[in-house]
N, C-alpha and C. Protein backbone atom coordinates (compact mmCIF):
# COMPACT_ATOMS: atom_id res chain seq x y z
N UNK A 1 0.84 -1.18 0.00
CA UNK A 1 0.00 0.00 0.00
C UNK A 1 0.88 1.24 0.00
N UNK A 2 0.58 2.22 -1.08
CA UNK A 2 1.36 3.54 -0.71
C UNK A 2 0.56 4.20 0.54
N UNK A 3 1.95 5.03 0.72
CA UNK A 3 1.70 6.32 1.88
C UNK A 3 1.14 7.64 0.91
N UNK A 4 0.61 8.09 1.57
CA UNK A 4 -0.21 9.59 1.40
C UNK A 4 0.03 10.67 1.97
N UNK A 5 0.26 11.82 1.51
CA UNK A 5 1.14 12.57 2.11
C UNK A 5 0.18 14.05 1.35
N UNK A 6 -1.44 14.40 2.28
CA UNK A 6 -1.92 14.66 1.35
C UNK A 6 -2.81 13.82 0.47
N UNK A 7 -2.73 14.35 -1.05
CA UNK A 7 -3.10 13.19 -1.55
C UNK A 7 -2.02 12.91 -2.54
N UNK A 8 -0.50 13.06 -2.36
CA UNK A 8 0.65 12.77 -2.70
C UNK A 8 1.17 11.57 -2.35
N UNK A 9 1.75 10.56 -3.35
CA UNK A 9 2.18 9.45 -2.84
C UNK A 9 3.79 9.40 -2.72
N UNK A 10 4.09 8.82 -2.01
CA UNK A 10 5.55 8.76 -1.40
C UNK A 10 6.22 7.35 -0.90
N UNK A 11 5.29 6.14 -1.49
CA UNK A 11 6.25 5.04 -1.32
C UNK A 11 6.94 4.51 -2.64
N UNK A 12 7.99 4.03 -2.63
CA UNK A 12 8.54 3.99 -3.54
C UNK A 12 8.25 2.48 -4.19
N UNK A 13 8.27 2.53 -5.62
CA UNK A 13 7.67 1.22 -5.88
C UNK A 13 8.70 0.35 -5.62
N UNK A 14 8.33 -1.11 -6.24
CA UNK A 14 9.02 -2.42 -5.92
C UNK A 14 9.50 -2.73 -7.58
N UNK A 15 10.53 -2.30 -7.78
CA UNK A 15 10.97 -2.35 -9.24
C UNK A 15 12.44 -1.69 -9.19
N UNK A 16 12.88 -2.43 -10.07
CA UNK A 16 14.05 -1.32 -10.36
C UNK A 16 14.11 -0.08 -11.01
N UNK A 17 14.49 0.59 -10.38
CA UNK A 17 14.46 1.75 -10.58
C UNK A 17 15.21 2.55 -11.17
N UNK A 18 15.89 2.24 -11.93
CA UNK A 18 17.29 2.25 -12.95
C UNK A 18 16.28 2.30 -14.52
N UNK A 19 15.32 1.46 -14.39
CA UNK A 19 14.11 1.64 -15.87
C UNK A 19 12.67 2.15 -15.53
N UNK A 20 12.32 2.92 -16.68
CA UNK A 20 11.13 3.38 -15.89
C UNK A 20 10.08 2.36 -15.80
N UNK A 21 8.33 2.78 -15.52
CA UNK A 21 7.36 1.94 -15.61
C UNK A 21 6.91 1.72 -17.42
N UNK A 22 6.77 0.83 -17.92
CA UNK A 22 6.49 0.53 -19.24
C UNK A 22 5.32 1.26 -19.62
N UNK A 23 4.28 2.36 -18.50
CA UNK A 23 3.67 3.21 -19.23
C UNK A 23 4.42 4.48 -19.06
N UNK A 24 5.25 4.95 -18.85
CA UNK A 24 5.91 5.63 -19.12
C UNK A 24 6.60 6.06 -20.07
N UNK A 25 7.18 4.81 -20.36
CA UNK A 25 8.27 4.64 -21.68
C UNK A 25 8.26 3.45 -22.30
N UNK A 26 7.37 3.19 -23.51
CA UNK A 26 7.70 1.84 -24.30
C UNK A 26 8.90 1.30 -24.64
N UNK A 27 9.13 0.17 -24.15
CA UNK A 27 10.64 -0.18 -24.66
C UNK A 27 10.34 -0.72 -25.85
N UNK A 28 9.57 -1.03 -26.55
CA UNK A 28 9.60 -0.54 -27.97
C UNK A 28 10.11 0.16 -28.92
N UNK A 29 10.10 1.92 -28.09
CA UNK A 29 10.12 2.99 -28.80
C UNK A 29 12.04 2.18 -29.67
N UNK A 30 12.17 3.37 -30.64
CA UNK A 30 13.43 3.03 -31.12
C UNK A 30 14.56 3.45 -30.50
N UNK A 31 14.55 4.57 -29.95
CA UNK A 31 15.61 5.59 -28.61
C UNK A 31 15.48 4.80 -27.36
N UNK A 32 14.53 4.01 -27.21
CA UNK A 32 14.36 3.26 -25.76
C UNK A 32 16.16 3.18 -24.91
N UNK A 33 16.74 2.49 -26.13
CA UNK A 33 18.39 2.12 -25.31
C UNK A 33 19.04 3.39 -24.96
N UNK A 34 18.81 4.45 -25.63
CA UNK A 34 19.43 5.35 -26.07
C UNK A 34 18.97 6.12 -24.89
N UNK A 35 17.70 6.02 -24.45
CA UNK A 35 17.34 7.06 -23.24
C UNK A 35 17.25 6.30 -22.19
N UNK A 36 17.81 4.99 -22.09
CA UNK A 36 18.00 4.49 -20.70
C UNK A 36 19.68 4.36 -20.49
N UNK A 37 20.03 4.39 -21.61
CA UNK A 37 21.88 4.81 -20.99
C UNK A 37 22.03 6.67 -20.76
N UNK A 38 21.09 7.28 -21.32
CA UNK A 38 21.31 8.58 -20.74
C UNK A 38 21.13 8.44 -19.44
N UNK A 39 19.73 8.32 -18.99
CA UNK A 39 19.44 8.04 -17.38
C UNK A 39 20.56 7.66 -16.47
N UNK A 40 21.18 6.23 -17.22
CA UNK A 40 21.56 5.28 -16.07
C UNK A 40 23.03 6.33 -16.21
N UNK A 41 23.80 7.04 -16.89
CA UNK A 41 25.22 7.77 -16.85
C UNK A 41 24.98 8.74 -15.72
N UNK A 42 23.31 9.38 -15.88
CA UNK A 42 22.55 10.74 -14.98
C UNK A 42 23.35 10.56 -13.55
N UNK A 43 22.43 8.96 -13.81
CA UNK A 43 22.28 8.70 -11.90
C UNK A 43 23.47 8.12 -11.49
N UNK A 44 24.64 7.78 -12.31
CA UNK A 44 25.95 7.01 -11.55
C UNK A 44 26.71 8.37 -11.45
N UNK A 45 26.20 9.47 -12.24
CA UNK A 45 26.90 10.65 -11.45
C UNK A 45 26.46 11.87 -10.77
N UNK A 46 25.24 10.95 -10.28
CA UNK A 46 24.53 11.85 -8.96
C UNK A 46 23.73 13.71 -9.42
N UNK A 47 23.60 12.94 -11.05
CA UNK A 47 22.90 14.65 -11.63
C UNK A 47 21.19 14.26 -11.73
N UNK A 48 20.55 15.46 -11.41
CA UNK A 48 19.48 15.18 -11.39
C UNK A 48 18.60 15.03 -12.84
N UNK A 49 19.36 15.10 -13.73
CA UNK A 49 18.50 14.96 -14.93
C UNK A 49 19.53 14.71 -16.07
N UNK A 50 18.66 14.67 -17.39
CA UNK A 50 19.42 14.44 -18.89
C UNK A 50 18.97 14.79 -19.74
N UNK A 51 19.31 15.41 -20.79
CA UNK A 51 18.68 15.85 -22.10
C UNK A 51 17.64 14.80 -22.95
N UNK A 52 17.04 14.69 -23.06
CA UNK A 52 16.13 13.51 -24.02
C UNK A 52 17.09 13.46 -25.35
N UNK A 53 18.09 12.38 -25.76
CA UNK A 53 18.57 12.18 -26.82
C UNK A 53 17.62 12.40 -28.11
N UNK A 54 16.59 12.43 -28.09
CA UNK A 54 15.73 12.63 -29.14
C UNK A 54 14.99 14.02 -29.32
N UNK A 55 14.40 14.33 -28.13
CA UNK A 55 13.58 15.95 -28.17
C UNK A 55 14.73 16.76 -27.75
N UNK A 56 15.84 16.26 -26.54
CA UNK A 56 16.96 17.81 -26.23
C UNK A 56 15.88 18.70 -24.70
N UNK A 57 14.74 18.25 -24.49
CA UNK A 57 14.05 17.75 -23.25
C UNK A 57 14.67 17.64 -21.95
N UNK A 58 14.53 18.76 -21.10
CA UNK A 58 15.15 17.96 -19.72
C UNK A 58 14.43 17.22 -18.97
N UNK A 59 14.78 16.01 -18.55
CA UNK A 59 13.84 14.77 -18.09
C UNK A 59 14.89 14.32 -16.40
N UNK A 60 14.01 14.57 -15.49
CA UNK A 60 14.78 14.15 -14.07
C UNK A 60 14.77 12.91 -14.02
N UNK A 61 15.87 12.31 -13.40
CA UNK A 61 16.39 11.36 -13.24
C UNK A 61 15.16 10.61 -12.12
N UNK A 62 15.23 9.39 -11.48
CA UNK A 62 14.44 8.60 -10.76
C UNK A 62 14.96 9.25 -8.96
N UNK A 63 16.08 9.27 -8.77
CA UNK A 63 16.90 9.71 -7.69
C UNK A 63 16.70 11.27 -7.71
N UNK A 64 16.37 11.82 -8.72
CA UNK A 64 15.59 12.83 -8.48
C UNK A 64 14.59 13.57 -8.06
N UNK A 65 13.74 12.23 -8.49
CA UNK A 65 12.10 12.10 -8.23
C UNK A 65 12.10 11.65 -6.47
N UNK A 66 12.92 11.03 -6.33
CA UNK A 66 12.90 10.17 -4.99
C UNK A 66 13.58 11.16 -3.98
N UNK A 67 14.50 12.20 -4.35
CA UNK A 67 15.00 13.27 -3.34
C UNK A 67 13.46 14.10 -3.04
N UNK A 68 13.11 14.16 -4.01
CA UNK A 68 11.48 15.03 -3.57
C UNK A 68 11.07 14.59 -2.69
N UNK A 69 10.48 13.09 -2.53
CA UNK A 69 9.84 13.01 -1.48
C UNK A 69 8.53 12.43 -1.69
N UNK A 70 7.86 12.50 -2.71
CA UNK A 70 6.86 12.18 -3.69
C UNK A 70 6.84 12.20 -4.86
N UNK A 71 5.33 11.57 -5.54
CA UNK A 71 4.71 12.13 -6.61
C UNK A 71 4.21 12.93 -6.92
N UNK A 72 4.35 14.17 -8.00
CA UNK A 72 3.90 15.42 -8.27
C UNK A 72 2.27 14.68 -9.12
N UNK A 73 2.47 13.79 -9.64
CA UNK A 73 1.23 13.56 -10.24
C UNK A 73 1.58 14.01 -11.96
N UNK A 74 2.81 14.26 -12.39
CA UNK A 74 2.40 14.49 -13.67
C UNK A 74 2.78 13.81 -14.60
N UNK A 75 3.25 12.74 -14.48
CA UNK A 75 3.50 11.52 -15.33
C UNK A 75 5.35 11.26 -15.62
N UNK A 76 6.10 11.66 -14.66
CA UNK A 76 7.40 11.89 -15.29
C UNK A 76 7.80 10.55 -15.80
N UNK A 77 8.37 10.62 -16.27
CA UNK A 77 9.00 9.26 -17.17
C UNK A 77 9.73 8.25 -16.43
N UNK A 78 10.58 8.59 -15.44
CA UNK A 78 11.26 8.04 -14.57
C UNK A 78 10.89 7.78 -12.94
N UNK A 79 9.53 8.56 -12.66
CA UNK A 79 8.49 8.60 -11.31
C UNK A 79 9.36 7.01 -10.86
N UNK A 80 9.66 7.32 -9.35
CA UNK A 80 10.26 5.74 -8.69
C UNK A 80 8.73 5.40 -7.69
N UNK A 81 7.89 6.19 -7.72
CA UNK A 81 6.40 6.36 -6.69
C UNK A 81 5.73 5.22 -7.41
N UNK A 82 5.23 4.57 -6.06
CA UNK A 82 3.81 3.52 -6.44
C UNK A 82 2.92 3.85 -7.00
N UNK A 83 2.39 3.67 -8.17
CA UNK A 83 0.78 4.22 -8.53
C UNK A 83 -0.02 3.33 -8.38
N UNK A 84 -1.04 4.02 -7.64
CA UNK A 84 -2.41 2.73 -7.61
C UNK A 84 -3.00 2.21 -9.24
């Protein structure tokens, strides 16, 4: 069960968190590899975000999302938060 904080959620899911949730980001897409080695370079050097190799987009990292404290609710790509 997530925590509520508000009506903000703040437990962190049960996944790795190194890839996002598959509605987030189809690993389909064709950049899929391409924007999960951006991420994963982000977070082994402790920056909170990365350019979207494709749009040039700044997109926060998961350890980003997780220094917050919650979910903002707006769909980030990398959200580490439980969704019901």
């Amino acid at each position: 069960m997530a925590f509520l904080r508000g009506s903000r959620i703040t437990q962190l899911a049960a996944r790795d968190l190194s890839l996002p949730a598959e509605d987030r980001l189809n690993p389909e897409r064709a950049d899929y590899d391409e924007i999960i080695a951006s991420h994963s370079q982000a977070m082994a050097e402790n920056r909170s975000g990365y350019l979207d190799p494709s749009t040039g987009a700044w997109v926060f990292t998961a350890l980003a999302h997780a220094n917050r404290g919650y979910c903002c609710g707006s769909g980030c790509r990398h959200c580490p938060y439980e969704r019901g």
